[in-house]
N, C-alpha and C. Protein backbone atom coordinates (compact mmCIF):
# COMPACT_ATOMS: atom_id res chain seq x y z
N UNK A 1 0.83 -1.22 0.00
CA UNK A 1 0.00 0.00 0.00
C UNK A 1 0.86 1.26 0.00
N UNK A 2 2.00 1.60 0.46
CA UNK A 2 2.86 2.46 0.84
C UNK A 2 2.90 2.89 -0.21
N UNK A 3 3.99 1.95 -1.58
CA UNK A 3 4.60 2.16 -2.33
C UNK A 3 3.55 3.23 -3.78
N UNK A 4 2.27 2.62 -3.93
CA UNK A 4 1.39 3.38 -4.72
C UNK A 4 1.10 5.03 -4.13
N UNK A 5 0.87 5.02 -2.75
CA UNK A 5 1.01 6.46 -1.72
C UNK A 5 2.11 7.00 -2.52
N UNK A 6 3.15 6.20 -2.34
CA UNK A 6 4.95 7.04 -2.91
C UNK A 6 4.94 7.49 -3.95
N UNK A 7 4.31 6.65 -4.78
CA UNK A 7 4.31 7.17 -6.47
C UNK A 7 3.35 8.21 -6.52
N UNK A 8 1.83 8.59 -5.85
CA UNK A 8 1.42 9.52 -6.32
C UNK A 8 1.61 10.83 -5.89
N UNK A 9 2.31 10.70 -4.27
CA UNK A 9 3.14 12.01 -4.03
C UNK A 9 4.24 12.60 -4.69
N UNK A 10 4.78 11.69 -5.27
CA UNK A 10 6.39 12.05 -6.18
C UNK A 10 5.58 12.58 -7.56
N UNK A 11 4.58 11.93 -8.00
CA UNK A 11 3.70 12.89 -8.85
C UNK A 11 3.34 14.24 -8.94
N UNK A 12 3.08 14.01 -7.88
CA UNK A 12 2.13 15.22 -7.17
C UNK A 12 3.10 16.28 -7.28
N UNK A 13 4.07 16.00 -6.58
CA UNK A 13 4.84 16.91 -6.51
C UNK A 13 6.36 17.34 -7.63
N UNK A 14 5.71 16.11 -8.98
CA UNK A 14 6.36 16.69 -9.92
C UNK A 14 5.64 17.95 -11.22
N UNK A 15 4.25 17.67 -10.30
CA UNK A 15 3.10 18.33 -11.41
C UNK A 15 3.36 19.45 -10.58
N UNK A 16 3.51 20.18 -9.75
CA UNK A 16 3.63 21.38 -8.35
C UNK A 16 4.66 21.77 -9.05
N UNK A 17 6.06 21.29 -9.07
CA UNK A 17 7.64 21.98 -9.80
C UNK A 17 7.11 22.14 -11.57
N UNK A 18 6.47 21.53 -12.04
CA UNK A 18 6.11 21.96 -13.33
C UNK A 18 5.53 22.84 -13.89
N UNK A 19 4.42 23.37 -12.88
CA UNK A 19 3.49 24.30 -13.08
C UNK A 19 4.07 25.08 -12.54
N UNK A 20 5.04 25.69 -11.28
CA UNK A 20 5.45 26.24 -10.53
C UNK A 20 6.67 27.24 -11.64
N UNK A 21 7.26 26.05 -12.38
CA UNK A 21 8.58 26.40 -13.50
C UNK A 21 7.94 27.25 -14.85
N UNK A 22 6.43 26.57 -15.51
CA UNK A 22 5.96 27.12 -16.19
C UNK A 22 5.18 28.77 -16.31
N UNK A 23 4.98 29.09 -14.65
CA UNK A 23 4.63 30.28 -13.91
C UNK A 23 5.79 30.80 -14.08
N UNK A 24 7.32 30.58 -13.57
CA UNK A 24 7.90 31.50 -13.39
C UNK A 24 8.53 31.92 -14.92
N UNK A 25 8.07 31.11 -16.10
CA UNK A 25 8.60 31.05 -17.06
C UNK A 25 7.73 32.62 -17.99
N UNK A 26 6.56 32.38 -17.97
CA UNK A 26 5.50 33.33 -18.05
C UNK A 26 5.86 34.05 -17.53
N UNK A 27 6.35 34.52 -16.31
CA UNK A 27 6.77 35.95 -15.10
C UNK A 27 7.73 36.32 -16.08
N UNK A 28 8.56 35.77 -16.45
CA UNK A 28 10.21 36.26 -16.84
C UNK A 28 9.97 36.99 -18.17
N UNK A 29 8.78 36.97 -18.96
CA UNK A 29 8.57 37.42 -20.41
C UNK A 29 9.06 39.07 -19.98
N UNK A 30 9.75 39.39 -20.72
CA UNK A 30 9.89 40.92 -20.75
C UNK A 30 9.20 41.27 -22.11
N UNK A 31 8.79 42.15 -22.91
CA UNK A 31 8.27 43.06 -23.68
C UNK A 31 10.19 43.74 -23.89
N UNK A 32 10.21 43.61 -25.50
CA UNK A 32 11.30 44.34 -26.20
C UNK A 32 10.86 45.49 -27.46
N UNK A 33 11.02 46.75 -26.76
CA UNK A 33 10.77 47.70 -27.84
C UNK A 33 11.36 47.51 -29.05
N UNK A 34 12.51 46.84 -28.75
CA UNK A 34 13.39 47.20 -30.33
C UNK A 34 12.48 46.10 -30.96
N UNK A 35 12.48 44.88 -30.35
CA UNK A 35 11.73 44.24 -30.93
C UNK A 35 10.55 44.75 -31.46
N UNK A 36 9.66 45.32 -30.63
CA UNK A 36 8.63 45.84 -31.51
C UNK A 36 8.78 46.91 -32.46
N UNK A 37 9.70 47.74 -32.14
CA UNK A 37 10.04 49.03 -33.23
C UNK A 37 9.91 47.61 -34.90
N UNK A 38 10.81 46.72 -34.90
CA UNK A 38 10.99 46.23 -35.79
C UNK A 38 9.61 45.24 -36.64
N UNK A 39 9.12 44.62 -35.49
CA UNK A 39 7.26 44.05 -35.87
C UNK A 39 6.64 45.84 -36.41
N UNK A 40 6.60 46.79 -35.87
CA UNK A 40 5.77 48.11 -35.94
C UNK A 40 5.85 48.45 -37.59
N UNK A 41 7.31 48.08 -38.19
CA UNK A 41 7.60 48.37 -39.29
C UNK A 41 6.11 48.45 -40.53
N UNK A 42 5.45 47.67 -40.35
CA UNK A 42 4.28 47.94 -41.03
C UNK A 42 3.12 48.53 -40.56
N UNK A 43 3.21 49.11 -39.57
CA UNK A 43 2.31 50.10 -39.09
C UNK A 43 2.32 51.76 -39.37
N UNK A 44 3.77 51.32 -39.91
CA UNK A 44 4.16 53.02 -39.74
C UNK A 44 3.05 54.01 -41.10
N UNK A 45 2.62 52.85 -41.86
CA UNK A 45 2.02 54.08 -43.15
C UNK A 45 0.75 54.58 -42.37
N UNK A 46 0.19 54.22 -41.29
CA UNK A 46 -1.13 54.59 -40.54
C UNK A 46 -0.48 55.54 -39.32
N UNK A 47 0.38 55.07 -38.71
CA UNK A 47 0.48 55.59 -37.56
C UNK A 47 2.03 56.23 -37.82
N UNK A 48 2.76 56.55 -38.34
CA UNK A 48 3.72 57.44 -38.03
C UNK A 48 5.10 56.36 -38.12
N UNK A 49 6.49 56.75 -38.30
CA UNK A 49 7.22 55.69 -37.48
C UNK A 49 7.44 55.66 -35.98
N UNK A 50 6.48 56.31 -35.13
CA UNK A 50 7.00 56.48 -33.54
C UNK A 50 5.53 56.61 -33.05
N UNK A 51 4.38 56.48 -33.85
CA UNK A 51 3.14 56.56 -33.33
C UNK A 51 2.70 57.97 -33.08
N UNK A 52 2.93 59.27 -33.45
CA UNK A 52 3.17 60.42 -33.14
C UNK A 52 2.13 61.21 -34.08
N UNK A 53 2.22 62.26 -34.20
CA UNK A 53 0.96 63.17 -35.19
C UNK A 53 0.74 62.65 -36.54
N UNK A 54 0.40 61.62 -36.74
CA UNK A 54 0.17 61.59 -37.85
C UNK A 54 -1.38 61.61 -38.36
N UNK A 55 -2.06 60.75 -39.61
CA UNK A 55 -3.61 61.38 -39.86
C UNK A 55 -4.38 61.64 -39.24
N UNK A 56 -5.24 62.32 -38.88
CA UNK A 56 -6.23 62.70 -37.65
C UNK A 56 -7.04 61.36 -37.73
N UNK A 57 -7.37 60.53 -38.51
CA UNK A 57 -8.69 59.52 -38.59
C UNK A 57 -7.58 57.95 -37.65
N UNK A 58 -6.61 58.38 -37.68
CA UNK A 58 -5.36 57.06 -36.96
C UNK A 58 -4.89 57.66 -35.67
N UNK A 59 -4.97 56.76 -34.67
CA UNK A 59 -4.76 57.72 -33.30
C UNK A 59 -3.29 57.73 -33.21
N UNK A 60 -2.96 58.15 -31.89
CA UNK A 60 -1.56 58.64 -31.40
C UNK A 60 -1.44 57.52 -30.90
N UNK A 61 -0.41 57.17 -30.75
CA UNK A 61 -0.50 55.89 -30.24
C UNK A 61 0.74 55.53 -29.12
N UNK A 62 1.64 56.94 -29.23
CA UNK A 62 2.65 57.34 -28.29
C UNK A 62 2.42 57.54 -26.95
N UNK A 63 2.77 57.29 -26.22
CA UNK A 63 3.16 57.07 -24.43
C UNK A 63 1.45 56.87 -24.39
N UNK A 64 1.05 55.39 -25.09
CA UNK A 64 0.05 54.87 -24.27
C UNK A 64 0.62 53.71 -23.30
N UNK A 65 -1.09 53.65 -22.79
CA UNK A 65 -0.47 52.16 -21.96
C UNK A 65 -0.29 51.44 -22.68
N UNK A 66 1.22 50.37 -22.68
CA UNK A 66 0.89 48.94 -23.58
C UNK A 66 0.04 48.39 -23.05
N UNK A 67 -0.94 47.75 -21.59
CA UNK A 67 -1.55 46.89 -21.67
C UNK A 67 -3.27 47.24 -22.17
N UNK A 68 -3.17 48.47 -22.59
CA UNK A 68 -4.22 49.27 -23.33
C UNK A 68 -3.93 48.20 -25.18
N UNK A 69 -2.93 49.13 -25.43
CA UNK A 69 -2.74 48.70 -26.86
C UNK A 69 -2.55 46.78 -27.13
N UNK A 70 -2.14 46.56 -26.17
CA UNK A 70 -2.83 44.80 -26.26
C UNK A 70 -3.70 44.44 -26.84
N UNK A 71 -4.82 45.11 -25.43
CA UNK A 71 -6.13 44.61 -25.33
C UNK A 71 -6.73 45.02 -26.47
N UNK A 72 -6.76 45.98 -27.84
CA UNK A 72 -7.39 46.30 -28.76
C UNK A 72 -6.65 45.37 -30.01
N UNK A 73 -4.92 45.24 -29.72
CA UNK A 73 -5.17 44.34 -30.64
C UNK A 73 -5.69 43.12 -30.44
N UNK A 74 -5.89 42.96 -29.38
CA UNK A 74 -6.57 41.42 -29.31
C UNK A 74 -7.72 41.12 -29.70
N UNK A 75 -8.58 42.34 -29.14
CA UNK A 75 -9.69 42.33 -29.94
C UNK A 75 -10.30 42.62 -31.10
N UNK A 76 -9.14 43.29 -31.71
CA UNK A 76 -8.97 43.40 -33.25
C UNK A 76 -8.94 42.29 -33.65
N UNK A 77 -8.26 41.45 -33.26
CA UNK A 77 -7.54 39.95 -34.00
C UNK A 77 -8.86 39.09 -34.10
N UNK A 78 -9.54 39.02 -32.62
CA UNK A 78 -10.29 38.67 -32.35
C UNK A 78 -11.79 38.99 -32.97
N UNK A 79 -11.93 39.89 -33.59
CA UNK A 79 -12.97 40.33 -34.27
C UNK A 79 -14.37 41.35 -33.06
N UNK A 80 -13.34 41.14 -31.70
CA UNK A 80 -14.73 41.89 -30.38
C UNK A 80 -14.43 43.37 -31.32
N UNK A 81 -13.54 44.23 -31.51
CA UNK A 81 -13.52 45.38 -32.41
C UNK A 81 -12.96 45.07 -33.90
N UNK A 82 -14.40 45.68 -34.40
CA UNK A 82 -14.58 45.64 -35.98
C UNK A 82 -13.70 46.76 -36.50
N UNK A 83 -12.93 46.17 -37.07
CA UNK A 83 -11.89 47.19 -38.26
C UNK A 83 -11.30 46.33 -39.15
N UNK A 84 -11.29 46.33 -40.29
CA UNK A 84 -11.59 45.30 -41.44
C UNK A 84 -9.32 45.43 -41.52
N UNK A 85 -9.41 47.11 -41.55
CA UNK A 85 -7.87 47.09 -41.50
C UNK A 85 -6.59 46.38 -40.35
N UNK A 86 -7.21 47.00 -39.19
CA UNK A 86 -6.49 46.45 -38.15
C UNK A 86 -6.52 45.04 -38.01
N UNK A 87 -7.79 44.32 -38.53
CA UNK A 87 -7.93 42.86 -38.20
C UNK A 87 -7.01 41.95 -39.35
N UNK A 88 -6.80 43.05 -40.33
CA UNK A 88 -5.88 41.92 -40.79
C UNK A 88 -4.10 41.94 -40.56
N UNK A 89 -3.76 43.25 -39.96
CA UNK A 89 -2.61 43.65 -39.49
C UNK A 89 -2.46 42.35 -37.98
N UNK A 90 -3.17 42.91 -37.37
CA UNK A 90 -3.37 41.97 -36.41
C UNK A 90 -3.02 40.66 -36.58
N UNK A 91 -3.73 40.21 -37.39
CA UNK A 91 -4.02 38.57 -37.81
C UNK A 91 -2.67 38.07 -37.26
N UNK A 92 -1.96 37.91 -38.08
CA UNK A 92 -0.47 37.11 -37.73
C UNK A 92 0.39 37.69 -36.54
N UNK A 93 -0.14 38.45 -35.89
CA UNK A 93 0.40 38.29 -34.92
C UNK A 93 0.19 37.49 -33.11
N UNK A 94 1.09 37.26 -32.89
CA UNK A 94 0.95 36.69 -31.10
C UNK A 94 1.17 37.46 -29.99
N UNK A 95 0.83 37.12 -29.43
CA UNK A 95 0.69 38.20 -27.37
C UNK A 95 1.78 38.60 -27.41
N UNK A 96 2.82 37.92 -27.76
CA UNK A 96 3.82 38.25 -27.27
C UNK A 96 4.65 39.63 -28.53
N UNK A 97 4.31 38.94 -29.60
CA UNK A 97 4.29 40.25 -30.74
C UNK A 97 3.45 41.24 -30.18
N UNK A 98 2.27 41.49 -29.85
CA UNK A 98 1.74 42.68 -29.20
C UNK A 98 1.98 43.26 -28.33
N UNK A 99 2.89 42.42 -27.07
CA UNK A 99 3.47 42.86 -26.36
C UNK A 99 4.56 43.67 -26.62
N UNK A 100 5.90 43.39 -27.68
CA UNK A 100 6.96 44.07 -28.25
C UNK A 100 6.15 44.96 -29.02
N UNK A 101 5.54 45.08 -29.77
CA UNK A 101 4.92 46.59 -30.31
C UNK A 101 4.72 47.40 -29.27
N UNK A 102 3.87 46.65 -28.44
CA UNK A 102 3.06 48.21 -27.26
C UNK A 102 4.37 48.74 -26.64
N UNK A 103 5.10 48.08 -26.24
CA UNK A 103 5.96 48.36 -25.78
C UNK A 103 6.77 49.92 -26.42
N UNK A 104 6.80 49.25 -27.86
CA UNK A 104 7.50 50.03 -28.11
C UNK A 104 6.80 51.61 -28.42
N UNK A 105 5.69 51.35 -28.52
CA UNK A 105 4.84 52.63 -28.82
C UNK A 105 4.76 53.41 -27.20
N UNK A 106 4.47 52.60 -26.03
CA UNK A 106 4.62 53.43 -25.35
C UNK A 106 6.07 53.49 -24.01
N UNK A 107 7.10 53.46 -25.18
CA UNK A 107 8.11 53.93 -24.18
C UNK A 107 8.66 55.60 -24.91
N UNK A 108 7.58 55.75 -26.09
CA UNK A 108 7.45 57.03 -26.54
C UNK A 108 7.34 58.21 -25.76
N UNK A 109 7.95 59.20 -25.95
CA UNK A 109 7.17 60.74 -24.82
C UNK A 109 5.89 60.99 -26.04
N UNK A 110 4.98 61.02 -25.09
CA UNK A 110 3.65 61.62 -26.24
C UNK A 110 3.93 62.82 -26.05
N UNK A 111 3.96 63.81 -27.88
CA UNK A 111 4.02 64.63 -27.79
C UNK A 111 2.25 65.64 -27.54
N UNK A 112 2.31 66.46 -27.15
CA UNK A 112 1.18 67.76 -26.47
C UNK A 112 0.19 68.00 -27.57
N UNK A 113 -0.83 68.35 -27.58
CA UNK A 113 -1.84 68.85 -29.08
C UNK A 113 -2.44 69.88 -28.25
N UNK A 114 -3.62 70.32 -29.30
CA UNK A 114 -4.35 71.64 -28.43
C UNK A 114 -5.15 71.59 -28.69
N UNK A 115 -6.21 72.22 -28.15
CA UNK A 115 -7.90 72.33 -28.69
C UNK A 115 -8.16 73.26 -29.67
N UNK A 116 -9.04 73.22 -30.43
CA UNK A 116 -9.09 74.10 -31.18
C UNK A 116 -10.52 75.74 -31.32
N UNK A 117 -11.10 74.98 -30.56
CA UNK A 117 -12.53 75.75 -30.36
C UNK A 117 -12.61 76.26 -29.06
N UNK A 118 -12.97 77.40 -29.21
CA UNK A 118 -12.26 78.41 -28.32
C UNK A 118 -14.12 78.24 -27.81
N UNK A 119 -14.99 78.47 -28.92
CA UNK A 119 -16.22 78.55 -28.44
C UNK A 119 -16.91 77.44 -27.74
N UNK A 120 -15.93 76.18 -27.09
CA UNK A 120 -16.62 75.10 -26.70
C UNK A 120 -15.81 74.55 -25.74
N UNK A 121 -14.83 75.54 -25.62
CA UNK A 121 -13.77 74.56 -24.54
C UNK A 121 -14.24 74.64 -23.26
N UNK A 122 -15.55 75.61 -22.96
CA UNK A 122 -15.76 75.54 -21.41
C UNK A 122 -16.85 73.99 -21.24
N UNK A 123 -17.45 74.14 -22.43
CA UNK A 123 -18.34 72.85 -22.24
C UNK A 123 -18.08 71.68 -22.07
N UNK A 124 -16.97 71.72 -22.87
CA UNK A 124 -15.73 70.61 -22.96
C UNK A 124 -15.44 70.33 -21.53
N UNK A 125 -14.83 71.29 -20.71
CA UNK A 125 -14.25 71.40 -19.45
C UNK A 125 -14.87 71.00 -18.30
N UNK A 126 -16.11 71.23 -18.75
CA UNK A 126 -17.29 70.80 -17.76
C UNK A 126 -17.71 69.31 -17.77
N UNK A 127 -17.85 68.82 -19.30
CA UNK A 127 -18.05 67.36 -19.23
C UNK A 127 -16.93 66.67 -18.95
N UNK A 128 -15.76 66.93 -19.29
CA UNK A 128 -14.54 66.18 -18.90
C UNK A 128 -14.38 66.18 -17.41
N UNK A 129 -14.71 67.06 -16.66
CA UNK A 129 -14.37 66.96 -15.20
C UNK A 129 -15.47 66.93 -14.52
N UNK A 130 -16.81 67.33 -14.55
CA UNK A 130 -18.06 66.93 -13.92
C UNK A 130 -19.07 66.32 -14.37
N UNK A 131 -19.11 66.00 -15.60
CA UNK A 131 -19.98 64.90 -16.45
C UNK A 131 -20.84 65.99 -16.42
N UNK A 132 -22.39 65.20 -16.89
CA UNK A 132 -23.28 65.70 -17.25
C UNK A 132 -24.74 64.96 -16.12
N UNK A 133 -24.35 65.79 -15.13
CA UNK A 133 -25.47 65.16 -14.18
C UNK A 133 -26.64 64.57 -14.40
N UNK A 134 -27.48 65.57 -14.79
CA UNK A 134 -29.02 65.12 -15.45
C UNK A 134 -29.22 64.20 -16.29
N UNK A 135 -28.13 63.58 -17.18
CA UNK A 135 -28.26 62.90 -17.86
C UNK A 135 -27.32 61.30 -17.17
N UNK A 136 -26.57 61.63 -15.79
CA UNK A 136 -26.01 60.64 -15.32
C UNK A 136 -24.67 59.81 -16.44
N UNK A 137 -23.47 61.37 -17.06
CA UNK A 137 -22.46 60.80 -17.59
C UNK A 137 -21.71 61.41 -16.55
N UNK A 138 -21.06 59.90 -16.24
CA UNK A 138 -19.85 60.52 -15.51
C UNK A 138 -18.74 61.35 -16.03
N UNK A 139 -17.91 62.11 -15.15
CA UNK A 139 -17.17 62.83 -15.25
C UNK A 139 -16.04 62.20 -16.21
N UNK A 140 -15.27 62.32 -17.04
CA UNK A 140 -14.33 61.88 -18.21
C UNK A 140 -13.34 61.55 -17.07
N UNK A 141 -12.81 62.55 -16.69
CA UNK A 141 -11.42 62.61 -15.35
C UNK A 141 -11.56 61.52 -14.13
N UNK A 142 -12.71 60.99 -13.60
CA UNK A 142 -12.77 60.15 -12.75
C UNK A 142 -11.92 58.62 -13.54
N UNK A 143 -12.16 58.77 -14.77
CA UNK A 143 -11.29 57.16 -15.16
C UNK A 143 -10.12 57.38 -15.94
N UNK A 144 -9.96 58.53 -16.99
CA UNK A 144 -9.03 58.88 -17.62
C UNK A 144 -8.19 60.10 -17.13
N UNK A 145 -8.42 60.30 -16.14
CA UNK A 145 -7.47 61.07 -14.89
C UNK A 145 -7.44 62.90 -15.07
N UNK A 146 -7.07 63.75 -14.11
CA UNK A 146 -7.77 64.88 -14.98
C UNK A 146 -6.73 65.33 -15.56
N UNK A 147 -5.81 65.41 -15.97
CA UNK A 147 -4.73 65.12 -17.12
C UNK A 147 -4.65 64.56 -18.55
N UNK A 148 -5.65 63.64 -18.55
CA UNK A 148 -5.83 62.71 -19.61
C UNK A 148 -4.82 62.03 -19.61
N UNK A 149 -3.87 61.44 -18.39
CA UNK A 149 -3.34 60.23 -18.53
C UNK A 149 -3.58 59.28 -18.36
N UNK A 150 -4.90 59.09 -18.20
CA UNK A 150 -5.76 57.77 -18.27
C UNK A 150 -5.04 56.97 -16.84
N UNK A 151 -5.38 55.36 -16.62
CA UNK A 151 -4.99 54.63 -15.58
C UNK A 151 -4.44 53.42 -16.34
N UNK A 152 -3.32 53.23 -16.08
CA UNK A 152 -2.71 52.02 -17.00
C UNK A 152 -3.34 50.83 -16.54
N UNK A 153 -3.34 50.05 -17.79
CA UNK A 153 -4.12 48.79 -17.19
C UNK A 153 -5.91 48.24 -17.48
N UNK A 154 -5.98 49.77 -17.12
CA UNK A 154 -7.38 49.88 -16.99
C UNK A 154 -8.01 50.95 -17.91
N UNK A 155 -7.65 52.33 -18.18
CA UNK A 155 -8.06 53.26 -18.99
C UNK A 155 -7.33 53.64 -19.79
N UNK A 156 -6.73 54.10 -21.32
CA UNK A 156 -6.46 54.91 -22.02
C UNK A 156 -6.22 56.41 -21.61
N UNK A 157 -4.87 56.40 -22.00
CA UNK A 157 -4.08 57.96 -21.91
C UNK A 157 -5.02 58.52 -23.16
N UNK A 158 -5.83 59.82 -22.89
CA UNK A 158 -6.62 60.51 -24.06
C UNK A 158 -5.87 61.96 -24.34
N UNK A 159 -4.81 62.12 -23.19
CA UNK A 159 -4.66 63.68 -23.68
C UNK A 159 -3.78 63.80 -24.53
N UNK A 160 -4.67 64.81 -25.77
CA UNK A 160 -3.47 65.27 -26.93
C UNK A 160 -3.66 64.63 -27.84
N UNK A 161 -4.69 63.39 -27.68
CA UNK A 161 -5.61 62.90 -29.18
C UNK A 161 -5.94 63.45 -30.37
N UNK A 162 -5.88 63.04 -31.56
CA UNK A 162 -6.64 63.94 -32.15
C UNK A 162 -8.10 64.08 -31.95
N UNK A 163 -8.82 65.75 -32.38
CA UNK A 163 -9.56 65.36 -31.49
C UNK A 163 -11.21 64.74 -32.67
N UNK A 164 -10.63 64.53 -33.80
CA UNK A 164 -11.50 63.96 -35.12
C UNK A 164 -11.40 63.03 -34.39
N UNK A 165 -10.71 61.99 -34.31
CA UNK A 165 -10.23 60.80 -33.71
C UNK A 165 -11.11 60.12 -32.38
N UNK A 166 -10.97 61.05 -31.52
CA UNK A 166 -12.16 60.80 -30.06
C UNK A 166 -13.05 60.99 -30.71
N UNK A 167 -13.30 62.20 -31.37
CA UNK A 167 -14.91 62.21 -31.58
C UNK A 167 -15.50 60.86 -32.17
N UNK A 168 -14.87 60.47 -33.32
CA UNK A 168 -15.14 59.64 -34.11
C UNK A 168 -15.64 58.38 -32.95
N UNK A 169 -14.51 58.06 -32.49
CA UNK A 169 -14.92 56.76 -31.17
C UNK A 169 -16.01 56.97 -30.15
N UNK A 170 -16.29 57.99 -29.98
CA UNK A 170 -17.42 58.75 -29.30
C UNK A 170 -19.04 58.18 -30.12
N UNK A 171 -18.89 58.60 -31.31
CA UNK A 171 -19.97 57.97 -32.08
C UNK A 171 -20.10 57.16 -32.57
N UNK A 172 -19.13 55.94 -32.63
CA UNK A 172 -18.92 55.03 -32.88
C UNK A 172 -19.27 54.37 -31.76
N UNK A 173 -19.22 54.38 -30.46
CA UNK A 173 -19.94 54.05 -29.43
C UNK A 173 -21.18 54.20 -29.19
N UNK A 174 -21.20 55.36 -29.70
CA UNK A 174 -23.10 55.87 -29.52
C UNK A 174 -23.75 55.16 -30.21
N UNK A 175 -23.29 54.93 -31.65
CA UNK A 175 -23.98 53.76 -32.94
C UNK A 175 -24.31 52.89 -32.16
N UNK A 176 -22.82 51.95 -31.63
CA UNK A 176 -22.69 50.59 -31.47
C UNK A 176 -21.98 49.88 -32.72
N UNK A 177 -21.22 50.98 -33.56
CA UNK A 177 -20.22 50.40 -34.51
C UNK A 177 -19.03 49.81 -33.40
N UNK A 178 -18.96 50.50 -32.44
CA UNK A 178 -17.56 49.87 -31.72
C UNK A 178 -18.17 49.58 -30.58
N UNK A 179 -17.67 48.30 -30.25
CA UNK A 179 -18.96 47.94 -29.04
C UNK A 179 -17.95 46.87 -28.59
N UNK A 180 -16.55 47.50 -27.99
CA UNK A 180 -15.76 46.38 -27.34
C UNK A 180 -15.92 46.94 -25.89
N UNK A 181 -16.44 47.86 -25.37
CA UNK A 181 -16.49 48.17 -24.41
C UNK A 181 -17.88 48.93 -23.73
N UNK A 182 -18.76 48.24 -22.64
CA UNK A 182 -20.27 48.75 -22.73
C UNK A 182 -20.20 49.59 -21.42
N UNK A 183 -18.87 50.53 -20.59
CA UNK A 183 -19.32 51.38 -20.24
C UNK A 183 -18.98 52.73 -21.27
N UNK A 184 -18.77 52.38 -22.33
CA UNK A 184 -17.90 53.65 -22.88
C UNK A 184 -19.42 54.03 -23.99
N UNK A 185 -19.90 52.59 -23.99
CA UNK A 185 -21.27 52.57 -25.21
C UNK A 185 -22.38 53.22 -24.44
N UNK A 186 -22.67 52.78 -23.06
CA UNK A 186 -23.37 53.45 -22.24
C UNK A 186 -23.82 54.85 -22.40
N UNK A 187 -22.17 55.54 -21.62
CA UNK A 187 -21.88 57.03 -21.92
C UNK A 187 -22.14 57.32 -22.73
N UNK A 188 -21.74 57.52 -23.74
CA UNK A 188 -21.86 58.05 -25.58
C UNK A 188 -23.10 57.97 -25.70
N UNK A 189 -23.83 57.08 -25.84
CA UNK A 189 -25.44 57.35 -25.85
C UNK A 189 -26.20 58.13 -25.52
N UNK A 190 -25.89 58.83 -24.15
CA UNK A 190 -26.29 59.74 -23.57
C UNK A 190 -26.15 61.30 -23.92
N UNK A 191 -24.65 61.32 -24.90
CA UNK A 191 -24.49 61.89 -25.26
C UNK A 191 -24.85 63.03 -26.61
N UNK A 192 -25.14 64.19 -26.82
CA UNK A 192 -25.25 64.42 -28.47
C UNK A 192 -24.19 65.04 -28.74
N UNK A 193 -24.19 65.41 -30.25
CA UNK A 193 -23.37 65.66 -31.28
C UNK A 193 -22.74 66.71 -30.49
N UNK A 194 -23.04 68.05 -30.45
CA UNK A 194 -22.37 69.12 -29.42
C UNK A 194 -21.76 68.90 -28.34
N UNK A 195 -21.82 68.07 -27.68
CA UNK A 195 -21.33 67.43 -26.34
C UNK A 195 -19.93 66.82 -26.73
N UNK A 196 -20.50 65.53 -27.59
CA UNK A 196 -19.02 64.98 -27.96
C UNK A 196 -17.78 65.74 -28.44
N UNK A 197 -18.56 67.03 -29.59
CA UNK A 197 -17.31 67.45 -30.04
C UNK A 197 -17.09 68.49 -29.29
N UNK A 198 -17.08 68.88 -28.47
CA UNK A 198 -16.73 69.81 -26.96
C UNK A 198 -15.94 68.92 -26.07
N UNK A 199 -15.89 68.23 -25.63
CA UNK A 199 -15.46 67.26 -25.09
C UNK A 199 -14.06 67.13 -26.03
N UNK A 200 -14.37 66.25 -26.99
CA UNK A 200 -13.34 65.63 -27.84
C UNK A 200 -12.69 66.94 -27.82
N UNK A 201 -12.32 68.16 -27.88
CA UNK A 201 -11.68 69.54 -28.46
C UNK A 201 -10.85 69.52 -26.79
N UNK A 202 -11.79 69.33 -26.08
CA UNK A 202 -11.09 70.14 -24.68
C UNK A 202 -10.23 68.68 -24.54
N UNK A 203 -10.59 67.56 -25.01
CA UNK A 203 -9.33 66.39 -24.57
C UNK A 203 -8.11 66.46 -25.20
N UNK A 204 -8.31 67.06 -26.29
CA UNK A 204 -6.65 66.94 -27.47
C UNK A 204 -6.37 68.11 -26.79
N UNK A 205 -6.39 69.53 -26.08
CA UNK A 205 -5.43 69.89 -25.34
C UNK A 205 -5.08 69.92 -24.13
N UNK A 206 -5.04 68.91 -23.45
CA UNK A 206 -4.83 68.65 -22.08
C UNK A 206 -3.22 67.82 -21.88
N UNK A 207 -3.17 68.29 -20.97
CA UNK A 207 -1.14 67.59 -20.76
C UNK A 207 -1.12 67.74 -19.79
């Protein structure tokens, strides 16, 4: 009787060092910018070679969070966000390729933008930092910080966006064309056309 006991503890405890080795193996992944500078190489006709000002309709993509820029390509890849372009950029790549891109996009300094509407930046100012009570939108700054450096991990750096760009995602939420995320679809709904692009204006100049 002993000897079967023996064998399934020496099991046991070879499946414990295996999983234990395969954990620390996963821990040890670092993210390599150069590496990704070099995967990014075909990104650059959309986004810039450094992710930086380039077309207003392609975001900034400089000193975001990488575990932001992951999560969209994943769900790019994945088809949860519809973009016929990104999904096929995406396609061939792995976690760990998304990992060396983000990386490399955000060990970028994002450079500063500005608002442009002088006649809307207070409205702007108001929904970004106190929402829109009556209608129950929260304040922009409670998740994307009142800086617009967003919360890594969890929110998107927005300041200095273009601000075609937010808007666009703004109504694209409101549709339900982009529907990878249902507190952002929520908000936007609530929202109208004047709102968003007040908003979107007062976010591209914030630093």
């Amino acid at each position: 009787m002993k000897l079967p006991i023996l064998f399934a503890t020496l099991m046991l405890a070879a499946g414990v060092t295996t999983t234990a080795a395969a954990a620390d193996a996963k821990a040890a992944f670092k993210a390599d910018p150069a590496k990704g500078a070099t995967l990014a190489a075909t990104c650059l006709a959309c986004h810039t070679a450094d992710g930086s000002r380039g077309a207003v309709a392609n975001p900034i993509l400089q000193g975001q969070h990488p575990e932001y820029l992951v999560k969209q390509l994943q769900e790019f890849k994945s088809g949860k966000r519809a973009n016929a372009i990104m999904q096929g950029m995406s396609a061939a790549l792995s976690e760990d390729d998304m990992k060396h891109i983000a990386a490399f996009y955000a060990d970028k300094q994002a450079k500063p933008g500005f608002a442009k509407n002088k006649d809307t930046v207070l409205l702007g100012e108001k929904i970004y930092r106190g929402g829109i009570a009556e209608r129950s939108v929260p304040a922009c700054a409670g998740c994307h910080s009142p800086n617009g450096a967003g919360i890594p991990a969890q929110y998107p750096r927005l300041g200095g966006q273009h601000v075609e760009y937010t808007e666009a995602q703004l109504v694209a939420f409101r549709s339900g064309a982009r529907a990878n995320n249902a507190q952002m679809t929520a908000i936007a709904g609530k929202m109208n056309d004047r709102e968003i692009k007040a908003v979107s204006d007062y976010i591209a100049g914030l630093r």
